[in-house]
C-alpha atoms as a PDB file:
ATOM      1  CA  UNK A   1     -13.359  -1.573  -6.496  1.00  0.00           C
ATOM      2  CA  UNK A   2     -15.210  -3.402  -3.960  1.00  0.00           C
ATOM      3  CA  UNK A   3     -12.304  -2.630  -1.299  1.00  0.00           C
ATOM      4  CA  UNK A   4     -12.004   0.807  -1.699  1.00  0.00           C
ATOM      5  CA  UNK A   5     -15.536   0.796  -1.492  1.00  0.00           C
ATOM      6  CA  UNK A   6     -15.496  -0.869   1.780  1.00  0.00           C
ATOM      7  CA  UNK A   7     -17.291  -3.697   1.014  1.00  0.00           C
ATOM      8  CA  UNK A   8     -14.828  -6.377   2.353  1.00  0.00           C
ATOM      9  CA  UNK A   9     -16.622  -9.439   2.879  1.00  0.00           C
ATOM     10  CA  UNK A  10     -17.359  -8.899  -1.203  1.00  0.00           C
ATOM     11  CA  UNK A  11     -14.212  -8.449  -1.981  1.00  0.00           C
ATOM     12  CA  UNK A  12     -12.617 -11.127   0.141  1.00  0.00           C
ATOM     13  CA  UNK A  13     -14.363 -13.429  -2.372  1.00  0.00           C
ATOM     14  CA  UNK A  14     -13.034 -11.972  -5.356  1.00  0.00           C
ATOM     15  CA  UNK A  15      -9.545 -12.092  -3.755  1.00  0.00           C
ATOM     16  CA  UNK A  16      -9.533 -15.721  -2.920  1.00  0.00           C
ATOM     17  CA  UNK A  17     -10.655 -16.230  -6.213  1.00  0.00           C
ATOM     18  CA  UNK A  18      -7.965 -13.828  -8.167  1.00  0.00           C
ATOM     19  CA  UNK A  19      -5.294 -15.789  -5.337  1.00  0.00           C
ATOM     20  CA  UNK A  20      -6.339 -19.065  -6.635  1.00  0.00           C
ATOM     21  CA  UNK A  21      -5.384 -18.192 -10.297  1.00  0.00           C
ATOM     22  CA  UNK A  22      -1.449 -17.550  -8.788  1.00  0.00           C
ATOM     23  CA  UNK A  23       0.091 -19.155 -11.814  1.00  0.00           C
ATOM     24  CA  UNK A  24      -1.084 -15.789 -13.839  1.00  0.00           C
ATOM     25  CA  UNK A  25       1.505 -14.393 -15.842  1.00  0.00           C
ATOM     26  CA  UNK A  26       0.059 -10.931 -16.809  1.00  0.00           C
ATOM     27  CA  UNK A  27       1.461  -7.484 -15.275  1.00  0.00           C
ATOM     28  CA  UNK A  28      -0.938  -4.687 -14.405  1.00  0.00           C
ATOM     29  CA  UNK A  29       0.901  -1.764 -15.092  1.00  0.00           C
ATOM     30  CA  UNK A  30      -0.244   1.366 -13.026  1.00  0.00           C
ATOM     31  CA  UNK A  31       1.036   5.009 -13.722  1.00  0.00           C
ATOM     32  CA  UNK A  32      -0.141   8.645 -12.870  1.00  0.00           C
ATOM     33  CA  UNK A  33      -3.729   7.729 -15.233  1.00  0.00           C
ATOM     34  CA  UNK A  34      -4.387   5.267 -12.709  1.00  0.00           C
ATOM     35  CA  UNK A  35      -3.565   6.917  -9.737  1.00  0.00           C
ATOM     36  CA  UNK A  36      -7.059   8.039  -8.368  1.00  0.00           C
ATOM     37  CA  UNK A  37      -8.330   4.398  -8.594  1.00  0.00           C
ATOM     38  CA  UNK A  38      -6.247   2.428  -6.815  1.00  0.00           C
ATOM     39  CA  UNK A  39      -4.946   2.237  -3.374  1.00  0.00           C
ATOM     40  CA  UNK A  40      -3.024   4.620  -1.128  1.00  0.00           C
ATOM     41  CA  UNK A  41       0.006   2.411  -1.397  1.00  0.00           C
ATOM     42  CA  UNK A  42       0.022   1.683  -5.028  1.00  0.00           C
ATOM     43  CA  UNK A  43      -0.389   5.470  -5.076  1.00  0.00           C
ATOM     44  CA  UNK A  44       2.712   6.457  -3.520  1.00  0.00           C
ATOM     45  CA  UNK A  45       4.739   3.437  -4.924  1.00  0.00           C
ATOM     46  CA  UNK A  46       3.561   5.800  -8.690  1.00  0.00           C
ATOM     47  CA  UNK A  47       4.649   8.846  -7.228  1.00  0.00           C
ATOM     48  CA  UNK A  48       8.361   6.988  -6.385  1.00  0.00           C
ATOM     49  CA  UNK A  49       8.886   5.267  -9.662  1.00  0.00           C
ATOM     50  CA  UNK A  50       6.169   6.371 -11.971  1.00  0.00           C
ATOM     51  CA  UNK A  51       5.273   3.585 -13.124  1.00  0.00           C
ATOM     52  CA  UNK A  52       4.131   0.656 -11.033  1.00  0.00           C
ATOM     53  CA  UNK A  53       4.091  -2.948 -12.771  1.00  0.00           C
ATOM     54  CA  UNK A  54       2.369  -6.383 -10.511  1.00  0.00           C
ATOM     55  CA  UNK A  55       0.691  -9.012 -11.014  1.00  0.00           C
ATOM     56  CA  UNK A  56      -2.668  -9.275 -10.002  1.00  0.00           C
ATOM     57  CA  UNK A  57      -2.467 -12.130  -7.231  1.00  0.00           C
ATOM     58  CA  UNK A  58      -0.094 -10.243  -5.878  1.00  0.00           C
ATOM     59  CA  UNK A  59      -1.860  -7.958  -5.063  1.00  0.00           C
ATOM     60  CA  UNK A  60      -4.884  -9.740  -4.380  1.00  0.00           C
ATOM     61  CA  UNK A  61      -2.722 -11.677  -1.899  1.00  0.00           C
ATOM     62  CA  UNK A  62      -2.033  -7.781   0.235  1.00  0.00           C
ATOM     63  CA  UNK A  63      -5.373  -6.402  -0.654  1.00  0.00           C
ATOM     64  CA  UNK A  64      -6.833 -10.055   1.487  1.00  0.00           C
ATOM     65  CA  UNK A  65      -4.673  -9.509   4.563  1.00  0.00           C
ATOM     66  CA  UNK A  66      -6.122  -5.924   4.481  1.00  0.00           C
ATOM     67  CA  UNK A  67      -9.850  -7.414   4.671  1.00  0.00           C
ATOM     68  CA  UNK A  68      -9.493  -9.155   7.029  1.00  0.00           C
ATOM     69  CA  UNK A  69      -7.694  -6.857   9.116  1.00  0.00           C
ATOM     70  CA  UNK A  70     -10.625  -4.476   8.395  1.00  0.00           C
ATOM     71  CA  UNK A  71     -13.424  -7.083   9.838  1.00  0.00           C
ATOM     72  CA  UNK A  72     -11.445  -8.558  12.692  1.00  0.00           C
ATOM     73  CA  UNK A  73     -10.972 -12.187  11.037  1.00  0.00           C
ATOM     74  CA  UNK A  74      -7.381 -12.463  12.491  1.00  0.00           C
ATOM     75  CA  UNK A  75      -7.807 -16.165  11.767  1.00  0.00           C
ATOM     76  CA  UNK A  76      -7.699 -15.554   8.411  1.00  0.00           C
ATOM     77  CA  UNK A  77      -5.379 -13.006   8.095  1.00  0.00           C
ATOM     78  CA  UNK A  78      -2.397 -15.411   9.933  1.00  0.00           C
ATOM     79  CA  UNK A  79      -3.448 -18.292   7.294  1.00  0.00           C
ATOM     80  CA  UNK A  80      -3.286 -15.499   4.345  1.00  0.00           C
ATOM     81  CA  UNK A  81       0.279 -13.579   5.744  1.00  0.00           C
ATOM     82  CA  UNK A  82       1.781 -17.094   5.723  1.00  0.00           C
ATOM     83  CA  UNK A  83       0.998 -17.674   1.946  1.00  0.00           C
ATOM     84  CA  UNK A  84       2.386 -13.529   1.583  1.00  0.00           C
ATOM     85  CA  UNK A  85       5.329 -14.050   3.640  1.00  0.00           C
ATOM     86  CA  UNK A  86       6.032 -17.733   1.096  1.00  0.00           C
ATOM     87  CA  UNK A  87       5.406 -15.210  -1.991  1.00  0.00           C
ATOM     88  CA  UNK A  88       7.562 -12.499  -0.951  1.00  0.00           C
ATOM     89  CA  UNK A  89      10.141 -14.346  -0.073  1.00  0.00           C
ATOM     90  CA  UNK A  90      10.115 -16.388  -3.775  1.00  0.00           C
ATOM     91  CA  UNK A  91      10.114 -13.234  -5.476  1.00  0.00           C
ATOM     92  CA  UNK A  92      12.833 -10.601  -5.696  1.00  0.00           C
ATOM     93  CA  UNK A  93      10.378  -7.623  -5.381  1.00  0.00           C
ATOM     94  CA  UNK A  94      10.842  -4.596  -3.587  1.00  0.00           C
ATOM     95  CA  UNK A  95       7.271  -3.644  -3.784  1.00  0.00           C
ATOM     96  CA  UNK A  96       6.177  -6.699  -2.531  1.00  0.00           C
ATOM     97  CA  UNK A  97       8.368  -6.426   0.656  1.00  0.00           C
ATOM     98  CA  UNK A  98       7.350  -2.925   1.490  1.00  0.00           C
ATOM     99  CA  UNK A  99       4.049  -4.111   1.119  1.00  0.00           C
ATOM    100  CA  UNK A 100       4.721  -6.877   3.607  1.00  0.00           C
ATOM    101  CA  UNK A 101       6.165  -3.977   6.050  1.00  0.00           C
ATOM    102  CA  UNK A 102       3.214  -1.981   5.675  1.00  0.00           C
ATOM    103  CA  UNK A 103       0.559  -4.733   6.280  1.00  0.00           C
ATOM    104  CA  UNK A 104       2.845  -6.339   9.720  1.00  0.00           C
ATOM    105  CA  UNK A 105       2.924  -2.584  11.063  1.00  0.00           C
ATOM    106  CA  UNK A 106      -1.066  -2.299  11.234  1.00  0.00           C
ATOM    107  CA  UNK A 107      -1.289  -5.106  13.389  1.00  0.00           C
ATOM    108  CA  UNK A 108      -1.750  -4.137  17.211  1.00  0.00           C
ATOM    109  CA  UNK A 109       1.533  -5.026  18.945  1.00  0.00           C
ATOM    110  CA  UNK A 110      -0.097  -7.925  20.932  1.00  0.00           C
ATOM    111  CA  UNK A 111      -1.193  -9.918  17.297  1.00  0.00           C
ATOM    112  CA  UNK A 112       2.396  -9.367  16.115  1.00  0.00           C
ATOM    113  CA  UNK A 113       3.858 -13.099  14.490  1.00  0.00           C
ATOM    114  CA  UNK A 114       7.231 -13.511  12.613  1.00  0.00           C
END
């Protein structure tokens, strides 16, 4: 809530805390219900699939990079994409990969790291 209220300092805190608890086991499920609560690429991921299942540090972990994007803190955001690239790549997750395509392409060319 406090992201797509653009309140990103806020919700950088609740990330790092949600990232912390990694080890969680629990899905979110998201379907059509959800749709007009949750962000734009959740929402088209429902309107491929229909139903959209993660786990919540998951997407804490893209939600993060997105912060920090958002304020500048490019700092942060290379320590963060790291720890997203290590996740990614330990998961089998198409979802998860398009989501680490979507948050590389809004960097500006220059900041671009492999």
């Amino acid at each position: 809530a406090l992201y797509l209220r653009k309140r990103y300092i806020e919700a950088i805190k609740q990330l790092k805390i949600s990232i912390t608890k990694n080890k969680d086991n629990l899905l979110s499920y998201f379907s059509e219900m959800e749709k007009p609560t949750v962000i734009k690429e959740l929402q088209d991921e429902i309107d491929k699939i229909g139903i959209v299942r993660a786990k919540s540090s998951h997407l804490a972990s893209y939600l993060i990079l997105s912060c920090f994007l958002k304020i500048g803190n490019l700092d942060e955001f290379r320590v963060y994409l790291n720890k997203f690239k290590e996740l990614v790549n330990s998961n089998n997750n198409p979802f998860l990969k398009r989501l680490l395509n979507n948050i590389s392409s809004q960097l500006p060319t220059k900041h671009q790291f492999s």
